[in-house]
N, C-alpha and C. Protein backbone atom coordinates (compact mmCIF):
# COMPACT_ATOMS: atom_id res chain seq x y z
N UNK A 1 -14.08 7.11 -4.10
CA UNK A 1 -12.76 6.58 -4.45
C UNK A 1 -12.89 5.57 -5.58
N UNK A 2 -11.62 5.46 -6.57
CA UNK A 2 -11.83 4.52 -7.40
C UNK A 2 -10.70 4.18 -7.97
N UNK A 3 -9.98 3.00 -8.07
CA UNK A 3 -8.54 2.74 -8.45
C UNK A 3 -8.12 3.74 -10.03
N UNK A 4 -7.37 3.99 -9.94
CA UNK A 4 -6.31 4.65 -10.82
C UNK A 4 -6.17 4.12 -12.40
N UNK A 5 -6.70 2.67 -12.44
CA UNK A 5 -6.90 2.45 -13.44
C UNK A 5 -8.33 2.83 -14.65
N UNK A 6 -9.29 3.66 -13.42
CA UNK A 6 -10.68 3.64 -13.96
C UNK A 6 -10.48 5.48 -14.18
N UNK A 7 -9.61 6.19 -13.94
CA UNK A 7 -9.05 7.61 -14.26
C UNK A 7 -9.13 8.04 -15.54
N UNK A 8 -9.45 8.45 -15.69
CA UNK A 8 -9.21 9.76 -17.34
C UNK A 8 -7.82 9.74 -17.72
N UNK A 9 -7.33 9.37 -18.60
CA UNK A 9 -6.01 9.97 -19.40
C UNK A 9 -6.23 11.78 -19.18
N UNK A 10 -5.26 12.42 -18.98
CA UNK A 10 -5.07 13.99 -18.40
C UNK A 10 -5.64 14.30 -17.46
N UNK A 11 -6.62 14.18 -16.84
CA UNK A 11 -7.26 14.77 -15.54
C UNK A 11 -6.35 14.31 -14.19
N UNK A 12 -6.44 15.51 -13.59
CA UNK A 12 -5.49 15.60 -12.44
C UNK A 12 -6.08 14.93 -11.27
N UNK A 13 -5.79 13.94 -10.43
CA UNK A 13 -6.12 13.88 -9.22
C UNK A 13 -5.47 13.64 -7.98
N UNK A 14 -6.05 13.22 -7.18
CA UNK A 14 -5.38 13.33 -5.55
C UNK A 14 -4.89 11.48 -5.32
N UNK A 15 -4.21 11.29 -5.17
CA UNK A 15 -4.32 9.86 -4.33
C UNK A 15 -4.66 10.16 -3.00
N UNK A 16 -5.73 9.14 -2.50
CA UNK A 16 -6.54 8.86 -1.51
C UNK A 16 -5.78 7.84 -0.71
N UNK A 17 -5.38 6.93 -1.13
CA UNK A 17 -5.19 5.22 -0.43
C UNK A 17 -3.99 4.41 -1.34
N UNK A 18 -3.19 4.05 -0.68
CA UNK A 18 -2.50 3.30 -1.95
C UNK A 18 -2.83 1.91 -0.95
N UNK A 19 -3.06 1.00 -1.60
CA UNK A 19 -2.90 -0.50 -0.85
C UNK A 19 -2.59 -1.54 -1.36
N UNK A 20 -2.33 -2.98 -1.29
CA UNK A 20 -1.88 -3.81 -1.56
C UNK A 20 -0.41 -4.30 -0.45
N UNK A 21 0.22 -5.12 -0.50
CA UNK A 21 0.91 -6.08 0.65
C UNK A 21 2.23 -4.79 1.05
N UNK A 22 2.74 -4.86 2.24
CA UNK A 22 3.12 -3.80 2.91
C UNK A 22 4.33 -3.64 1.88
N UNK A 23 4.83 -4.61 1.56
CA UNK A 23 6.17 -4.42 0.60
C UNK A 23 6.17 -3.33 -0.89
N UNK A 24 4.65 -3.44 -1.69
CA UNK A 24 4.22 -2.87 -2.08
C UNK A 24 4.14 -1.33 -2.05
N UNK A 25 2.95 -1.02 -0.92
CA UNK A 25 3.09 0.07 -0.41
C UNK A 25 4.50 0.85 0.10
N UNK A 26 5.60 0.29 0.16
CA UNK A 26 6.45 1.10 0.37
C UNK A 26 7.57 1.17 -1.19
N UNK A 27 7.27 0.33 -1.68
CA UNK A 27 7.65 0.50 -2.97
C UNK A 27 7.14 1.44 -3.73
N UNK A 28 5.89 1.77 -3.96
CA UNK A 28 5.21 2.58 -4.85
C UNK A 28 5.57 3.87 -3.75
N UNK A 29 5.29 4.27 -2.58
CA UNK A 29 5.49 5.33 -1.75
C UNK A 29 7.74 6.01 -1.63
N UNK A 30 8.00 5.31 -2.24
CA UNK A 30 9.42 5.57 -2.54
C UNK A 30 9.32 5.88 -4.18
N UNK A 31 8.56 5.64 -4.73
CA UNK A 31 8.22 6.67 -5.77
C UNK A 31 7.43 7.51 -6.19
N UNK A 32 6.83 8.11 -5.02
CA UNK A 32 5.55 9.49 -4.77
C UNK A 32 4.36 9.05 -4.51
N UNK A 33 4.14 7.80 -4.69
CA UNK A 33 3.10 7.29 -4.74
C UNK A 33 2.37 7.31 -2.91
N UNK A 34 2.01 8.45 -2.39
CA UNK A 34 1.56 8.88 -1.16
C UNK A 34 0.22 9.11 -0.85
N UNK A 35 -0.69 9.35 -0.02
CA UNK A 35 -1.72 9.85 -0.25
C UNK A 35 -1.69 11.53 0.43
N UNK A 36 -2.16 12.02 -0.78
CA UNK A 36 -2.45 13.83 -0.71
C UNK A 36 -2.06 13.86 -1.95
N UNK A 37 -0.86 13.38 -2.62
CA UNK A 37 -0.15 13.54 -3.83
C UNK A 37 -0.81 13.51 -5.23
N UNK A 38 -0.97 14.76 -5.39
CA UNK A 38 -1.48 15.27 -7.34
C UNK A 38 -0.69 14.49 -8.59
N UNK A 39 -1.69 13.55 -9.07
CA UNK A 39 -0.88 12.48 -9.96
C UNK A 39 -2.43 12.40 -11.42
N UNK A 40 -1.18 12.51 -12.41
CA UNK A 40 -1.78 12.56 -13.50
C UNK A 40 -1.44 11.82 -14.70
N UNK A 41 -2.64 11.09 -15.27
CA UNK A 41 -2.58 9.70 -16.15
C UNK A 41 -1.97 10.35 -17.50
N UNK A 42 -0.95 10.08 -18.10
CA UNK A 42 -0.26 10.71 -19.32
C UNK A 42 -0.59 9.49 -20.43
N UNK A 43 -0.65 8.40 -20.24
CA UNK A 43 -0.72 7.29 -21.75
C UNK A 43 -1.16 6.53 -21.39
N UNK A 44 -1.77 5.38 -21.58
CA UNK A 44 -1.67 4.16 -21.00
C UNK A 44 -1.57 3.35 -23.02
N UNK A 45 -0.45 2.72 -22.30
CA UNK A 45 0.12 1.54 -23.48
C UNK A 45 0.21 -0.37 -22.93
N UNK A 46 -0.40 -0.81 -24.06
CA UNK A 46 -0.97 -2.14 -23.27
C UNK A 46 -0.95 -2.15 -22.20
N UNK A 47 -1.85 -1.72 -21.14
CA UNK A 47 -2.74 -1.70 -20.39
C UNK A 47 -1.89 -0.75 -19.32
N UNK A 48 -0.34 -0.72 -19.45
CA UNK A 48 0.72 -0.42 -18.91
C UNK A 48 0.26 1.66 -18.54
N UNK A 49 0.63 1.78 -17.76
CA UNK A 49 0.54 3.40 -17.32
C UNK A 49 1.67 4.39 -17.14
N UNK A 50 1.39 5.29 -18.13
CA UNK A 50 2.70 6.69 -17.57
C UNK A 50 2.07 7.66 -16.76
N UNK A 51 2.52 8.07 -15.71
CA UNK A 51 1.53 8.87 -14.92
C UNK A 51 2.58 9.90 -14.90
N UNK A 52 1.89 11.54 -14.34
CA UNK A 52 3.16 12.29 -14.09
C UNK A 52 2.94 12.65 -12.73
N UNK A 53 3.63 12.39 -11.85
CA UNK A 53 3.64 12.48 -10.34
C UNK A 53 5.00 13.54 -9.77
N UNK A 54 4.79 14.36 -9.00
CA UNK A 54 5.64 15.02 -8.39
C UNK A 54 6.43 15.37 -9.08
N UNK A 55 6.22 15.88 -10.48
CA UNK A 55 7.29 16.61 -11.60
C UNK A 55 7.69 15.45 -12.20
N UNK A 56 7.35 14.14 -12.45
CA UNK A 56 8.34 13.24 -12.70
C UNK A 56 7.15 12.48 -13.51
N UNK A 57 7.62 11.56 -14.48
CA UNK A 57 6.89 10.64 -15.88
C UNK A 57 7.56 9.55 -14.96
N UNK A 58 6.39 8.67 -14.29
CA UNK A 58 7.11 7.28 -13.86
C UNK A 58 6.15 6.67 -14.78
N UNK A 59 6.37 5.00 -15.07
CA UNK A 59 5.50 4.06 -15.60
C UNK A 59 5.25 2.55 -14.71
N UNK A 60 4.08 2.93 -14.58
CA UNK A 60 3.72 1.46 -13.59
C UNK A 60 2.98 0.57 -14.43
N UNK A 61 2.99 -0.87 -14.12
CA UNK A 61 2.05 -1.65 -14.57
C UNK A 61 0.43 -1.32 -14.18
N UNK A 62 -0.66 -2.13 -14.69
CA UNK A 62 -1.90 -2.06 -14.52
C UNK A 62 -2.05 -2.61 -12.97
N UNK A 63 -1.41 -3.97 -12.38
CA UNK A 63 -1.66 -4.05 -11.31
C UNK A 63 -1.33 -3.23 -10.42
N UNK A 64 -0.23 -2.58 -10.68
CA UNK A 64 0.17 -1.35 -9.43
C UNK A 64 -0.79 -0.40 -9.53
N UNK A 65 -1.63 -0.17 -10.78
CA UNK A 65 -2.34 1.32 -10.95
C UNK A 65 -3.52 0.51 -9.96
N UNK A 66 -3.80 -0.44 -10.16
CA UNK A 66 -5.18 -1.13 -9.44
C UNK A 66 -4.93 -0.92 -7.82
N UNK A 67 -3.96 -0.69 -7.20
CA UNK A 67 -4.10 -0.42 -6.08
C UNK A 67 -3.95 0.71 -5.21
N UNK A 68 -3.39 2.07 -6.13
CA UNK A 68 -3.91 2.86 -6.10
C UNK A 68 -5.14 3.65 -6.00
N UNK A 69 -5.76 3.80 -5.07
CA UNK A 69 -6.82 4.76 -4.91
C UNK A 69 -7.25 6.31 -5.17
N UNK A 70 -7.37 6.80 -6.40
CA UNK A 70 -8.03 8.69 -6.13
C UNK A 70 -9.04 8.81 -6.04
C-alpha cells in the first residue's frame, strides 16, 4: 500500500484504505472515494490532484490524496 500521492499520473488503481478523522472519511466516501474503487491520477497542479473516479474528474487537495491508500 502507498498513499495516492506517491501514484503515477495515468495508471489505474484500486483504493485499499481511505483514512484520516471519521468526518473525513465520510466526506471523501460521498465522493467515491471507497475501498475496491478503480481511481485514476489525471494531473496534478500545485501539488493539487484531478483524479478520475467512478466516471467522474473530481479534484482533491494533496492532503486528502495523502490519506488515501492504493
Amino acid at each position: 500500500m502507498m498513499p495516492l500521492t506517491i501514484a503515477r499520473t495515468g495508471e489505474e488503481n484500486s483504493i485499499k484504505k481511505v483514512g484520516g478523522k471519521e468526518e473525513t472519511r465520510q466526506f471523501l466516501a460521498r465522493l467515491g472515494f471507497v475501498a475496491g474503487t478503480h481511481i485514476t491520477i489525471i494531473a496534478e497542479i500545485s501539488g493539487n490532484m484531478i483524479v478520475n473516479i467512478k466516471e467522474s474528474r473530481v479534484a482533491i487537495s494533496r492532503e486528502m490524496a495523502a490519506k488515501i491508500m492504493v
